[in-house]
PDB file of N, CA and C in Angstrom:
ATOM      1  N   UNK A   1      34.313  92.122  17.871  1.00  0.00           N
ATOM      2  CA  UNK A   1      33.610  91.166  17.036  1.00  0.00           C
ATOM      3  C   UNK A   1      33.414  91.737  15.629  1.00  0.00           C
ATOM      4  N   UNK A   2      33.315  92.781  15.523  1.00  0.00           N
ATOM      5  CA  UNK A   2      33.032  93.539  14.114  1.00  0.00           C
ATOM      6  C   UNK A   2      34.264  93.286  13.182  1.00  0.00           C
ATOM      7  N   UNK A   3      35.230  94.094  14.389  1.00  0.00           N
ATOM      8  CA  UNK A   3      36.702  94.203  13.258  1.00  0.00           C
ATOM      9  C   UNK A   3      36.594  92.638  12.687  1.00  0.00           C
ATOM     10  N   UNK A   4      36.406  91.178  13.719  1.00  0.00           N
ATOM     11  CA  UNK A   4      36.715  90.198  13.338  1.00  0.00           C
ATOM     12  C   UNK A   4      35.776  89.661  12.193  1.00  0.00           C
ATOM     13  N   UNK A   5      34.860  90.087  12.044  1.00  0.00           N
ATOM     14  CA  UNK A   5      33.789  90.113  10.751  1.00  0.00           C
ATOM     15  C   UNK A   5      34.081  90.652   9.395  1.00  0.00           C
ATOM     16  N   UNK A   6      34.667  91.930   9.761  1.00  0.00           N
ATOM     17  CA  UNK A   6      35.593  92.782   8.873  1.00  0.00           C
ATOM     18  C   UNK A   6      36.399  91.819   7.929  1.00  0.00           C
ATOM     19  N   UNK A   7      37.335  91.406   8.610  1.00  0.00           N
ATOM     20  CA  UNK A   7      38.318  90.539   8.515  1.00  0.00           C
ATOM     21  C   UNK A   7      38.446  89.570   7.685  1.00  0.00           C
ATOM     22  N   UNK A   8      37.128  88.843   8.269  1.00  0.00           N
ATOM     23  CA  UNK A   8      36.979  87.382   7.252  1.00  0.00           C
ATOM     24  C   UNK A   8      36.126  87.818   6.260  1.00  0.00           C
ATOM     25  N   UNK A   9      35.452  88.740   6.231  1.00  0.00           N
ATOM     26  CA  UNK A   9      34.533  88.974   5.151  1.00  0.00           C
ATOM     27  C   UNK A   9      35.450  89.822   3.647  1.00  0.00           C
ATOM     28  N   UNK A  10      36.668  90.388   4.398  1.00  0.00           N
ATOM     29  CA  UNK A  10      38.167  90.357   3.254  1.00  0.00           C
ATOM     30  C   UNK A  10      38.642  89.631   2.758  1.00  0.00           C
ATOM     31  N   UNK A  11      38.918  88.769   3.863  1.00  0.00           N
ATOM     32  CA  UNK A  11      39.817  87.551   3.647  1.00  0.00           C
ATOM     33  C   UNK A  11      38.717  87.027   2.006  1.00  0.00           C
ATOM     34  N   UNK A  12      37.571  86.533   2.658  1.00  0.00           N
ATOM     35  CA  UNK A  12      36.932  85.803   1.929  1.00  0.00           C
ATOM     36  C   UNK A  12      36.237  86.402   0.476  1.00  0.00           C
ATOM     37  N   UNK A  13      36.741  87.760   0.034  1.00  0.00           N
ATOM     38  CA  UNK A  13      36.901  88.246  -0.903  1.00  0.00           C
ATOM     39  C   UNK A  13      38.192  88.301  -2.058  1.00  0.00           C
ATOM     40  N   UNK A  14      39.036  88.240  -1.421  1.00  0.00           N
ATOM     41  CA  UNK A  14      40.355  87.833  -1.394  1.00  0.00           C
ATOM     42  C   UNK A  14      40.686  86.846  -1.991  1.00  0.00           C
ATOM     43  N   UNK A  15      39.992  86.021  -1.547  1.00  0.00           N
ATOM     44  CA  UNK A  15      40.559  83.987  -1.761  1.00  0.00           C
ATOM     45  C   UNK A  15      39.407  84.063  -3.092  1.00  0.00           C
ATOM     46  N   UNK A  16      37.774  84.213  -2.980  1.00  0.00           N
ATOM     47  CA  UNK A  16      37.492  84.283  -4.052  1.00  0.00           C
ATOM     48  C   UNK A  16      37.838  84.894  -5.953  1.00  0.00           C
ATOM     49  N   UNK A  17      38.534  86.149  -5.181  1.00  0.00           N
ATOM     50  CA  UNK A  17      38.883  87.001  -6.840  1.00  0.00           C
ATOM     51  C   UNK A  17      40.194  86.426  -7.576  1.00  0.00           C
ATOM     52  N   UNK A  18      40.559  85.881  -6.178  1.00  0.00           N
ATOM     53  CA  UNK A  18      42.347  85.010  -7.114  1.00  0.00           C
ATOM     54  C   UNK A  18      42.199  84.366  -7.843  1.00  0.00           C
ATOM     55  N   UNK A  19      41.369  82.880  -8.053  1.00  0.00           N
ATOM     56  CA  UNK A  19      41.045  82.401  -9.267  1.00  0.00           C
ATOM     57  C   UNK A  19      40.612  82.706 -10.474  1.00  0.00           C
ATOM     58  N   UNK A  20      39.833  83.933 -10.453  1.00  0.00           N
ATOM     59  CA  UNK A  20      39.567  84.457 -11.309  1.00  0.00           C
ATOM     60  C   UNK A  20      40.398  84.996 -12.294  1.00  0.00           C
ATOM     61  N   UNK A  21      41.239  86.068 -11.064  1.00  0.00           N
ATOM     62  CA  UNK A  21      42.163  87.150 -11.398  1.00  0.00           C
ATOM     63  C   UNK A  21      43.320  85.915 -12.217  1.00  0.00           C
ATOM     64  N   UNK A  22      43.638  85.078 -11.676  1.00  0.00           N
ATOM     65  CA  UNK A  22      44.917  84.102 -12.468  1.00  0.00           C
ATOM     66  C   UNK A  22      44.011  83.163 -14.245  1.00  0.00           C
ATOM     67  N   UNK A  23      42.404  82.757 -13.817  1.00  0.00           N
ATOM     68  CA  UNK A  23      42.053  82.785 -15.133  1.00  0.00           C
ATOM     69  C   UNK A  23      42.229  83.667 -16.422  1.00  0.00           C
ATOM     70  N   UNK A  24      42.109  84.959 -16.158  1.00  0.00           N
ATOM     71  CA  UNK A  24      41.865  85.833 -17.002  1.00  0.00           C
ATOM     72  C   UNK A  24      43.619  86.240 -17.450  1.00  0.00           C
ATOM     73  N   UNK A  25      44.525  85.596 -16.740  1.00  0.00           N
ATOM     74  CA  UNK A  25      45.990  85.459 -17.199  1.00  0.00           C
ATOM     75  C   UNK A  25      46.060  86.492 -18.228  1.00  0.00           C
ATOM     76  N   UNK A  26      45.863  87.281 -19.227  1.00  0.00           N
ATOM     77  CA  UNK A  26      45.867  87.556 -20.697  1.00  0.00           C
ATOM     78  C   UNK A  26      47.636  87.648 -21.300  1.00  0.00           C
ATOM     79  N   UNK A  27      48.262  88.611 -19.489  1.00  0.00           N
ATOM     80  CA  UNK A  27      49.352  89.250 -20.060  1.00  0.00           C
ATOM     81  C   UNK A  27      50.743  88.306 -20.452  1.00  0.00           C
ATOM     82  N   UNK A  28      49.763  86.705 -20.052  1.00  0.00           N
ATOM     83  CA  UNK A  28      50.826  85.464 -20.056  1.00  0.00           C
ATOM     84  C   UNK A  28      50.920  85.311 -21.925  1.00  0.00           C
ATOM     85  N   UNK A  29      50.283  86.293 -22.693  1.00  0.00           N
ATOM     86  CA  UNK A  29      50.445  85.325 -23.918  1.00  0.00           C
ATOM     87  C   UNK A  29      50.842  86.642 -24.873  1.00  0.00           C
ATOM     88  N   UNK A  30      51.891  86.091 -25.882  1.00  0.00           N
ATOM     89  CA  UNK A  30      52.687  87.177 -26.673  1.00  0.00           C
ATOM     90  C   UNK A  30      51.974  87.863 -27.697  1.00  0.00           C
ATOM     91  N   UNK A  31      51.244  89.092 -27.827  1.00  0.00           N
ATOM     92  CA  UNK A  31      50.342  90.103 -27.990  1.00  0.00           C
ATOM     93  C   UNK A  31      51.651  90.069 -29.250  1.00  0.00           C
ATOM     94  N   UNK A  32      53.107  89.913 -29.603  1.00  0.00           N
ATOM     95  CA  UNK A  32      53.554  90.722 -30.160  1.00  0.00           C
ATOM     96  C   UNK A  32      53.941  89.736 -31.653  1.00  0.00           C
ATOM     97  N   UNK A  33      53.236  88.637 -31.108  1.00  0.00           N
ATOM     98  CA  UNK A  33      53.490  87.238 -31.902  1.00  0.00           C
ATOM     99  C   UNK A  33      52.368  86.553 -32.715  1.00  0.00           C
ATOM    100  N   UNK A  34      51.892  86.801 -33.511  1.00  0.00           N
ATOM    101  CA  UNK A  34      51.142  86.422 -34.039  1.00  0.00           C
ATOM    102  C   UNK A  34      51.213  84.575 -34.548  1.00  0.00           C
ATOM    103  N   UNK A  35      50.590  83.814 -34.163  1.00  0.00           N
ATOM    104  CA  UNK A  35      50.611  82.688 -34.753  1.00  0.00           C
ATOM    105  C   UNK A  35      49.525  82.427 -35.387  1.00  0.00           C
ATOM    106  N   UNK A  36      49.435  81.718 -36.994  1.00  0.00           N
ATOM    107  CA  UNK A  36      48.624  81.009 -37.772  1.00  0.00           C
ATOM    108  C   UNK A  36      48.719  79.941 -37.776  1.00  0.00           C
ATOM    109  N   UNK A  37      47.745  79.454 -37.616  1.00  0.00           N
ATOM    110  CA  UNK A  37      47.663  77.369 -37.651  1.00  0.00           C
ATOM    111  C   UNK A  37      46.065  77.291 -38.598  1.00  0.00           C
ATOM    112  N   UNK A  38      46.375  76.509 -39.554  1.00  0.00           N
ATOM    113  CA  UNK A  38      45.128  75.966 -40.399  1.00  0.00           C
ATOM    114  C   UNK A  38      45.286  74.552 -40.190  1.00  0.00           C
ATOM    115  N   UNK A  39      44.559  73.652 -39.588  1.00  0.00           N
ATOM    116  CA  UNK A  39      44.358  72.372 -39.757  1.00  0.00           C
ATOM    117  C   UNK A  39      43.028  71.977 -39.702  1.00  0.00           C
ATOM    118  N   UNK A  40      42.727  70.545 -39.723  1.00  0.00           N
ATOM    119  CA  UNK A  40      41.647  70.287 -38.693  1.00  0.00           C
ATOM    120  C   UNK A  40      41.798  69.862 -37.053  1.00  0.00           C
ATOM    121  N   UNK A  41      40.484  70.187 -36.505  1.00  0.00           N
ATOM    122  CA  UNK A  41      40.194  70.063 -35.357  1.00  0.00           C
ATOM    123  C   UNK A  41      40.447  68.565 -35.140  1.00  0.00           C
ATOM    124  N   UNK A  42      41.609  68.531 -34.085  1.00  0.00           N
ATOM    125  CA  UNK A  42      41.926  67.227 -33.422  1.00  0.00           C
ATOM    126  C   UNK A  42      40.905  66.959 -32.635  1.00  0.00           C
ATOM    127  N   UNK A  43      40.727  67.891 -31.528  1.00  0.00           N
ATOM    128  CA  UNK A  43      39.559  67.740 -30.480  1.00  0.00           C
ATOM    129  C   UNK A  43      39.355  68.855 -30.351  1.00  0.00           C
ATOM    130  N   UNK A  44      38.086  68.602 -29.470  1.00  0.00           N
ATOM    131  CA  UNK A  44      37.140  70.113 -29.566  1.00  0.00           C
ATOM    132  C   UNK A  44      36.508  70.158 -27.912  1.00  0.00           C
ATOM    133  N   UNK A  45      36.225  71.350 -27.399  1.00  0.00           N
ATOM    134  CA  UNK A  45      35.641  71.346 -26.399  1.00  0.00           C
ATOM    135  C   UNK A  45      34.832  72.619 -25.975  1.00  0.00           C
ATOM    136  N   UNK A  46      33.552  72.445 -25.845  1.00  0.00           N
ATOM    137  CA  UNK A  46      32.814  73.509 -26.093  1.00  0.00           C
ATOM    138  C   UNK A  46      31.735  73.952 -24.709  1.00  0.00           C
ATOM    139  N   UNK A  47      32.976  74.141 -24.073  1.00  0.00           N
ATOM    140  CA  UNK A  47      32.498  74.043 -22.619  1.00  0.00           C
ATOM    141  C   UNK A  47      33.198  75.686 -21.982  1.00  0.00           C
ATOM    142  N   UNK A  48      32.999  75.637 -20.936  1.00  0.00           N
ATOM    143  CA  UNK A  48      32.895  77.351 -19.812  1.00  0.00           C
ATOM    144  C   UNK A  48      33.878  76.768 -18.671  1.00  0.00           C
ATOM    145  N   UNK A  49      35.115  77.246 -18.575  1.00  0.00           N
ATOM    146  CA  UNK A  49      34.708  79.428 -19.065  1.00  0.00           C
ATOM    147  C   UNK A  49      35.161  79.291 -20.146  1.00  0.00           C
ATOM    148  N   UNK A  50      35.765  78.418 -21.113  1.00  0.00           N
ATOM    149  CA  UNK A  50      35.520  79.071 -22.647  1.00  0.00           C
ATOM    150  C   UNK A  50      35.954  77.375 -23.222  1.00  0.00           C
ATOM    151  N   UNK A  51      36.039  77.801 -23.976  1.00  0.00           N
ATOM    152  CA  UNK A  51      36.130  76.730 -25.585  1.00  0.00           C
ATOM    153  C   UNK A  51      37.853  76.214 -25.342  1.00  0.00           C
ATOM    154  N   UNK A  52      38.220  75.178 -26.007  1.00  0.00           N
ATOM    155  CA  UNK A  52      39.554  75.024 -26.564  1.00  0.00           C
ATOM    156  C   UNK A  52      39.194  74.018 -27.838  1.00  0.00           C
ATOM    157  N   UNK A  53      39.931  73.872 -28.906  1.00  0.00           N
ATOM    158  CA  UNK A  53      40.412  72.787 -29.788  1.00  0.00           C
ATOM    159  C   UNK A  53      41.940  73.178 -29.530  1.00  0.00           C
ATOM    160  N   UNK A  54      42.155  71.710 -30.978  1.00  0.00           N
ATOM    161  CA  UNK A  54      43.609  71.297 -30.637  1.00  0.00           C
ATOM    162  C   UNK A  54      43.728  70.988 -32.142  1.00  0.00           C
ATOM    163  N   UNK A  55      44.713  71.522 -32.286  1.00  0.00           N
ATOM    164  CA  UNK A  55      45.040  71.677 -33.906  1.00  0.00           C
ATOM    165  C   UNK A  55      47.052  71.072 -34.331  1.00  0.00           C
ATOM    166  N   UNK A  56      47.168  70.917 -35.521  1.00  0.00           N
ATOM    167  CA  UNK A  56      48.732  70.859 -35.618  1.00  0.00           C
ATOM    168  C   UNK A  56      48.845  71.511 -36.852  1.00  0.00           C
ATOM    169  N   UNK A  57      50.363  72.209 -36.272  1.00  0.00           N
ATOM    170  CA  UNK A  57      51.109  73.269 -37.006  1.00  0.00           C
ATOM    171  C   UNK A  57      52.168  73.895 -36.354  1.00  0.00           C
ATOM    172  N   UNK A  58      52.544  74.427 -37.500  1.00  0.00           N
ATOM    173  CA  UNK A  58      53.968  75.071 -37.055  1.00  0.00           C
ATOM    174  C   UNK A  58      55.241  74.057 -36.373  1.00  0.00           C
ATOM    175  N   UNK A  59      54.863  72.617 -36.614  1.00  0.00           N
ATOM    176  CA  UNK A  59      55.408  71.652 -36.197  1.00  0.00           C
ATOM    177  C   UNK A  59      55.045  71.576 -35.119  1.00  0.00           C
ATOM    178  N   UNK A  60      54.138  71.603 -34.392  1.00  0.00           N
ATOM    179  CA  UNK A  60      53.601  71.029 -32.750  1.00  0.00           C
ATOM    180  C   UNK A  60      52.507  71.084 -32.742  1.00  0.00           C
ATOM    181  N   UNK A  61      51.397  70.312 -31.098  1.00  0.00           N
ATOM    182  CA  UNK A  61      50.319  70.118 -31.776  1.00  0.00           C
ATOM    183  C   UNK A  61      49.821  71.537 -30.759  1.00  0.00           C
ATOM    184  N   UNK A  62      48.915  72.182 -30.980  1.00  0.00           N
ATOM    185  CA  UNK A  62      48.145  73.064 -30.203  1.00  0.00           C
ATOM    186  C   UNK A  62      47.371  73.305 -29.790  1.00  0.00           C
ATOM    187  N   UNK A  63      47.045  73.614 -28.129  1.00  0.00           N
ATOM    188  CA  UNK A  63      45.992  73.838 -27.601  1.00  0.00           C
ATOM    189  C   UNK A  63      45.254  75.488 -27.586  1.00  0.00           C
ATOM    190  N   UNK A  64      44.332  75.488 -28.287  1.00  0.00           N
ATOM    191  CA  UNK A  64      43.759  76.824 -28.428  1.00  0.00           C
ATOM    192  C   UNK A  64      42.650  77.385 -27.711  1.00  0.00           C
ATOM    193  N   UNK A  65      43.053  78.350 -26.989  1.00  0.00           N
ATOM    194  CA  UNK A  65      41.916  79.087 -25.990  1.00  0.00           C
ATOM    195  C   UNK A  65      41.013  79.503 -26.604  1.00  0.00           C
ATOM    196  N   UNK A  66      39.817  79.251 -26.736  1.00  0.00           N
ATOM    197  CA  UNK A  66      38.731  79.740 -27.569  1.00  0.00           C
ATOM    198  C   UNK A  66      37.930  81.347 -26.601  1.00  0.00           C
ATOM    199  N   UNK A  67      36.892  81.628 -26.466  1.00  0.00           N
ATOM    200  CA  UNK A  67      35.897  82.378 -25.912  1.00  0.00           C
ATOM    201  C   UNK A  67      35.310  81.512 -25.671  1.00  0.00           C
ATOM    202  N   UNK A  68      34.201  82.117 -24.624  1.00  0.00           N
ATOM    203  CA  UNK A  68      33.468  81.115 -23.804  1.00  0.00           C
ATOM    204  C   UNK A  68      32.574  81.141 -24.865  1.00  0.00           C
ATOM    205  N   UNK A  69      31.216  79.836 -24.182  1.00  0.00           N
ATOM    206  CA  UNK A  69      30.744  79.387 -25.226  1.00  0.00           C
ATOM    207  C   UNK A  69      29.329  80.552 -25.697  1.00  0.00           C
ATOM    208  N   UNK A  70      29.300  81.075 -24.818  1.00  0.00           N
ATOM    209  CA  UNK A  70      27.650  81.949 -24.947  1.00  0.00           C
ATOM    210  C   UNK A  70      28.594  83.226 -26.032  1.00  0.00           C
ATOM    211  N   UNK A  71      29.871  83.680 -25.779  1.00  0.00           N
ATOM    212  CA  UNK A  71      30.296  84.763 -26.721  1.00  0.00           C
ATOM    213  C   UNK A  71      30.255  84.316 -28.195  1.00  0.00           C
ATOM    214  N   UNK A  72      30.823  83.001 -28.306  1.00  0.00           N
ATOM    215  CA  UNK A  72      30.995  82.219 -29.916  1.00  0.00           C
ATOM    216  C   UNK A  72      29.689  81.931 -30.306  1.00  0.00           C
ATOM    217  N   UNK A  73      28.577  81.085 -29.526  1.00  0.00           N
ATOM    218  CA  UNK A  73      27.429  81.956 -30.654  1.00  0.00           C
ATOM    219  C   UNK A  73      26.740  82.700 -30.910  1.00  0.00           C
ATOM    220  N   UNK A  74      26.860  83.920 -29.763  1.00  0.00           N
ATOM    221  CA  UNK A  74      26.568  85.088 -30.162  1.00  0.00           C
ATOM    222  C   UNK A  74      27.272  86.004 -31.452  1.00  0.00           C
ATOM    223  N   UNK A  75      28.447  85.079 -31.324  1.00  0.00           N
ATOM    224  CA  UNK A  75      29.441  85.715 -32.841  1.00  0.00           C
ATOM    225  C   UNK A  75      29.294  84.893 -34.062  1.00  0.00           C
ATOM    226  N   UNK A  76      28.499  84.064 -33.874  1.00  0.00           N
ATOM    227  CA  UNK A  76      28.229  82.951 -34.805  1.00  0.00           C
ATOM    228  C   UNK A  76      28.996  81.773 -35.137  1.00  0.00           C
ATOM    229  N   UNK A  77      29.454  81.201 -34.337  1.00  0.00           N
ATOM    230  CA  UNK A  77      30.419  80.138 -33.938  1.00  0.00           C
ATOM    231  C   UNK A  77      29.596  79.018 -33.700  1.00  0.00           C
ATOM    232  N   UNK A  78      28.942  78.334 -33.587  1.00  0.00           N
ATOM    233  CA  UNK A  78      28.012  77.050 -33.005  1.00  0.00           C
ATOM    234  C   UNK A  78      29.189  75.809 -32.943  1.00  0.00           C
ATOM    235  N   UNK A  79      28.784  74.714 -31.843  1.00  0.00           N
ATOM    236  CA  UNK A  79      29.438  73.733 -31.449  1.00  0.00           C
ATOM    237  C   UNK A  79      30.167  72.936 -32.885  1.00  0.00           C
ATOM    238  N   UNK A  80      29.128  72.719 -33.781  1.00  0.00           N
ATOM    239  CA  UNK A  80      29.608  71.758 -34.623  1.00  0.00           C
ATOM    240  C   UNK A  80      30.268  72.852 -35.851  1.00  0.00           C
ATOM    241  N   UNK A  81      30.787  73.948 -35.585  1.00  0.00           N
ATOM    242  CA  UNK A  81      31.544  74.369 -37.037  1.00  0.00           C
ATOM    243  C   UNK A  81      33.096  74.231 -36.260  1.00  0.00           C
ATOM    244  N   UNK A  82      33.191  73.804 -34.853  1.00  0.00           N
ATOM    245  CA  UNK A  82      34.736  73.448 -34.480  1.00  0.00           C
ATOM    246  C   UNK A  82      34.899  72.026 -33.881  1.00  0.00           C
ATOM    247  N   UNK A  83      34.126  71.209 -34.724  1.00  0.00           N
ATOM    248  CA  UNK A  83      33.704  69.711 -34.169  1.00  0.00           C
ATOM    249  C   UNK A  83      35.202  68.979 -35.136  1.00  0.00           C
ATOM    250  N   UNK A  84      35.809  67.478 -34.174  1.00  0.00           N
ATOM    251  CA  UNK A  84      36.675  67.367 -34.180  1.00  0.00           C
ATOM    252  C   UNK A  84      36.166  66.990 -36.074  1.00  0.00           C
ATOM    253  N   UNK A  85      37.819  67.264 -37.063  1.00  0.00           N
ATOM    254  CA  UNK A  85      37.579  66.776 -38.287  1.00  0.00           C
ATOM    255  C   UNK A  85      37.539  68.733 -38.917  1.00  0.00           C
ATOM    256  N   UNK A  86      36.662  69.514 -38.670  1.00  0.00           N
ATOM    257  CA  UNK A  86      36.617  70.561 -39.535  1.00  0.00           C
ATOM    258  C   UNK A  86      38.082  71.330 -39.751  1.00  0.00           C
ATOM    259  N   UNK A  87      38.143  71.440 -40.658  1.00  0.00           N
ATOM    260  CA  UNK A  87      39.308  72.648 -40.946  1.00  0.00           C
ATOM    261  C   UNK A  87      38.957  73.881 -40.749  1.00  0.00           C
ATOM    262  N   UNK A  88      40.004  74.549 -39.570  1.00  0.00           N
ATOM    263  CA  UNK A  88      40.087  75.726 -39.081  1.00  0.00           C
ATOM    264  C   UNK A  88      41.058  76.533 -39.157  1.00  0.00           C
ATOM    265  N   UNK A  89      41.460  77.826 -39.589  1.00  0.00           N
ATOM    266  CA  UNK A  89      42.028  78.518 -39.651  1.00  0.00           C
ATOM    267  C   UNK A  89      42.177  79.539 -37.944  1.00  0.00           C
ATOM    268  N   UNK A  90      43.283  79.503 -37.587  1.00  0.00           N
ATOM    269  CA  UNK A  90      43.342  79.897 -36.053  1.00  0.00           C
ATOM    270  C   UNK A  90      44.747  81.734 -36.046  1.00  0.00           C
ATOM    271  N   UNK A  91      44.280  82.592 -35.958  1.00  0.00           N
ATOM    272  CA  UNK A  91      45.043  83.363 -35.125  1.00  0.00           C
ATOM    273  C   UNK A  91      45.058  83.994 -34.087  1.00  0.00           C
ATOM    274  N   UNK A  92      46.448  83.371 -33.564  1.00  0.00           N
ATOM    275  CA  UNK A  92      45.776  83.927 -31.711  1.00  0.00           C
ATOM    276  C   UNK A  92      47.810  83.928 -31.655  1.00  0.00           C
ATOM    277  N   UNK A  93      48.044  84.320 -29.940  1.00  0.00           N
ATOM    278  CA  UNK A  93      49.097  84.574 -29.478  1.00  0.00           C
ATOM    279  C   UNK A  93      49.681  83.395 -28.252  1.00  0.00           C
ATOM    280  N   UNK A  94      50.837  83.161 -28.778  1.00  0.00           N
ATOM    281  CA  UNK A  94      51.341  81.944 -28.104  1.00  0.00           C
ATOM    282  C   UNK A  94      51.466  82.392 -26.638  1.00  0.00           C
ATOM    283  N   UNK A  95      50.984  81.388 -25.592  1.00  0.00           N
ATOM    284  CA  UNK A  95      51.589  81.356 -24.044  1.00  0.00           C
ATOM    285  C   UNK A  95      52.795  81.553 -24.244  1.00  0.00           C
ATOM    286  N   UNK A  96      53.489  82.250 -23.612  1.00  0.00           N
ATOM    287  CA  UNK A  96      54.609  82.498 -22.505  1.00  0.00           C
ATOM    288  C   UNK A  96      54.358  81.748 -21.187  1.00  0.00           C
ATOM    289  N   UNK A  97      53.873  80.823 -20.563  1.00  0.00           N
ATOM    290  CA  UNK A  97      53.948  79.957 -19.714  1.00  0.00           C
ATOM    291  C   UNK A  97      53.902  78.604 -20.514  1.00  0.00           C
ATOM    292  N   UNK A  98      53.194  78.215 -21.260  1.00  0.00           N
ATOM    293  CA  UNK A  98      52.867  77.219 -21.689  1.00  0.00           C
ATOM    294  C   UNK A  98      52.793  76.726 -23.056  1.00  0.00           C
ATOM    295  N   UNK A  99      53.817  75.855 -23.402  1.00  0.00           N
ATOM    296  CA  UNK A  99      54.356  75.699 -24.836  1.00  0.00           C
ATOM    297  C   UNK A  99      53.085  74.858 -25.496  1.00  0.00           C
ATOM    298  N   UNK A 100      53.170  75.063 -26.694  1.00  0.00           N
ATOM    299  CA  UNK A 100      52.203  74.575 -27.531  1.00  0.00           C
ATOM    300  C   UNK A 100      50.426  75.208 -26.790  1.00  0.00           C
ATOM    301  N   UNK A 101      50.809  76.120 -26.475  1.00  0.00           N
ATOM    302  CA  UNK A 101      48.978  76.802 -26.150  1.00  0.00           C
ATOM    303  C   UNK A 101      49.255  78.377 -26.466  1.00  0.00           C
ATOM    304  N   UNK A 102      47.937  78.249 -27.198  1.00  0.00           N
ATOM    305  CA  UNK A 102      47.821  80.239 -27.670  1.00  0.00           C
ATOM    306  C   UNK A 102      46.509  80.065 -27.411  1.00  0.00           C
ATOM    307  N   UNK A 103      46.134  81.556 -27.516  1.00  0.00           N
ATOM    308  CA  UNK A 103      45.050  82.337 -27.115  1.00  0.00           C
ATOM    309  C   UNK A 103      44.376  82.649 -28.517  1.00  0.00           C
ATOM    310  N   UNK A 104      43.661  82.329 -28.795  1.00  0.00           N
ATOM    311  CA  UNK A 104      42.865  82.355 -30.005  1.00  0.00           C
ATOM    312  C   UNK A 104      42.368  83.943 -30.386  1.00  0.00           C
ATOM    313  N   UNK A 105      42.808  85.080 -31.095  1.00  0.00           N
ATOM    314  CA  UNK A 105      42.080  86.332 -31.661  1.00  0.00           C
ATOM    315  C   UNK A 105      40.794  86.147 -32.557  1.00  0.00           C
ATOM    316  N   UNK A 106      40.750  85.197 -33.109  1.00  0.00           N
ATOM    317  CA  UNK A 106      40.246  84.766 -34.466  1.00  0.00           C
ATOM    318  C   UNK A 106      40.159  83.478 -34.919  1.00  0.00           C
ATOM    319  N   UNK A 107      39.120  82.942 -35.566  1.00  0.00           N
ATOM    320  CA  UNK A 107      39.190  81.466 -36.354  1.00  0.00           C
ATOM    321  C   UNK A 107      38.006  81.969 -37.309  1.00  0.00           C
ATOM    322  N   UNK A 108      38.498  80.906 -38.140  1.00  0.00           N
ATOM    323  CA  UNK A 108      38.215  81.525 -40.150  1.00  0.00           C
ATOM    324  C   UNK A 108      37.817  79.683 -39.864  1.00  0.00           C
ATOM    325  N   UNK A 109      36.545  79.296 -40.195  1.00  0.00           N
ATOM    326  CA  UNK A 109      35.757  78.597 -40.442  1.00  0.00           C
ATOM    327  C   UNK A 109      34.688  78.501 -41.561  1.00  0.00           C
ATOM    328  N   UNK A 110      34.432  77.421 -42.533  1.00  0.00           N
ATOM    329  CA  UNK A 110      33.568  77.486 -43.559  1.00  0.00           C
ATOM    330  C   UNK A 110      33.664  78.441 -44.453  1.00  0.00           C
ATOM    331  N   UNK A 111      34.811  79.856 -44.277  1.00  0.00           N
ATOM    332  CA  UNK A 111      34.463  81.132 -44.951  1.00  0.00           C
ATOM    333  C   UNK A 111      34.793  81.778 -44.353  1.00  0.00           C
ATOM    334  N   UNK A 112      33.993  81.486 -43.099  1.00  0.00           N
ATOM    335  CA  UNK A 112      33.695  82.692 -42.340  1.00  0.00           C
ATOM    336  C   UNK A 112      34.527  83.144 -41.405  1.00  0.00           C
ATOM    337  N   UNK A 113      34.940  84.334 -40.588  1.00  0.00           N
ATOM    338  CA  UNK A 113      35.698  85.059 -39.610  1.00  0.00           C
ATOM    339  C   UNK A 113      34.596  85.590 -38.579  1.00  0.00           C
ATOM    340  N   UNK A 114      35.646  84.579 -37.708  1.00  0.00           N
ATOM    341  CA  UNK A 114      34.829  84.459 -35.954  1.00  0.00           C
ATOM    342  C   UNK A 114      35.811  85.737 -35.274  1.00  0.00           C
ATOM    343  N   UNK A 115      35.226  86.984 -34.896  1.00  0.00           N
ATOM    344  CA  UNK A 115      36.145  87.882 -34.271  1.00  0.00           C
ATOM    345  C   UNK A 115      36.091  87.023 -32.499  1.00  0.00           C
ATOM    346  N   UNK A 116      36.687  86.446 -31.380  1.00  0.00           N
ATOM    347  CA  UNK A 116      36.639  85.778 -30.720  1.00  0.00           C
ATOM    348  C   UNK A 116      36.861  86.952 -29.150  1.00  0.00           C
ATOM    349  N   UNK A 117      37.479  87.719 -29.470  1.00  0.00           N
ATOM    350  CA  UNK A 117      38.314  88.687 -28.180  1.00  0.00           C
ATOM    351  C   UNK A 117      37.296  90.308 -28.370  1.00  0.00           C
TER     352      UNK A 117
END
């Protein structure tokens, strides 16, 4: 009965950390590629586990992985400086799974430089 306790109490460690472990993806996006996009915010979403807007440039439109939301205003980011309409300056690293989505390093808002990672 133990071992079988053992068992599922793995298992069920197991099944929990995978979602995680596949959220935190990082090594899916090109570290060696820098992309810049300045537009405004198409849409905005300022929700957990992190942020995205959607911007156009570079000829396509883009979905951008932000930081979650408690890191951005602890960095001084608040909901409405990436509300749809503001012009944002974005550098982050394009997916390698997924075309038109990068991972946000940085966004240059009002002035200012949001370190995001």
């Amino acid at each position: 009965m133990r071992k079988r306790t053992l068992i599922i109490t793995a298992g069920l460690g197991v099944a929990l950390a995978l979602p995680a472990a596949a959220h935190h993806g990082w090594s899916s996006y090109d570290a060696g590629n820098v992309v810049v996009v300045e537009s405004p915010v198409l849409s905005s979403s300022y929700e957990n586990p992190h942020g995205e807007v959607q911007v156009e440039g570079k000829g396509k439109r883009w979905t951008v992985v932000l930081a979650p939301p408690s890191r951005m205003e602890r960095r001084g980011l608040p909901r409405e400086d990436i509300a749809v309409g503001k012009v944002v300056r974005v550098e982050g690293y394009p997916s390698r799974v997924h075309d038109g989505e990068m991972r946000a390093e940085r966004i240059i808002v009002n002035g200012r430089t949001i370190e995001l990672r």
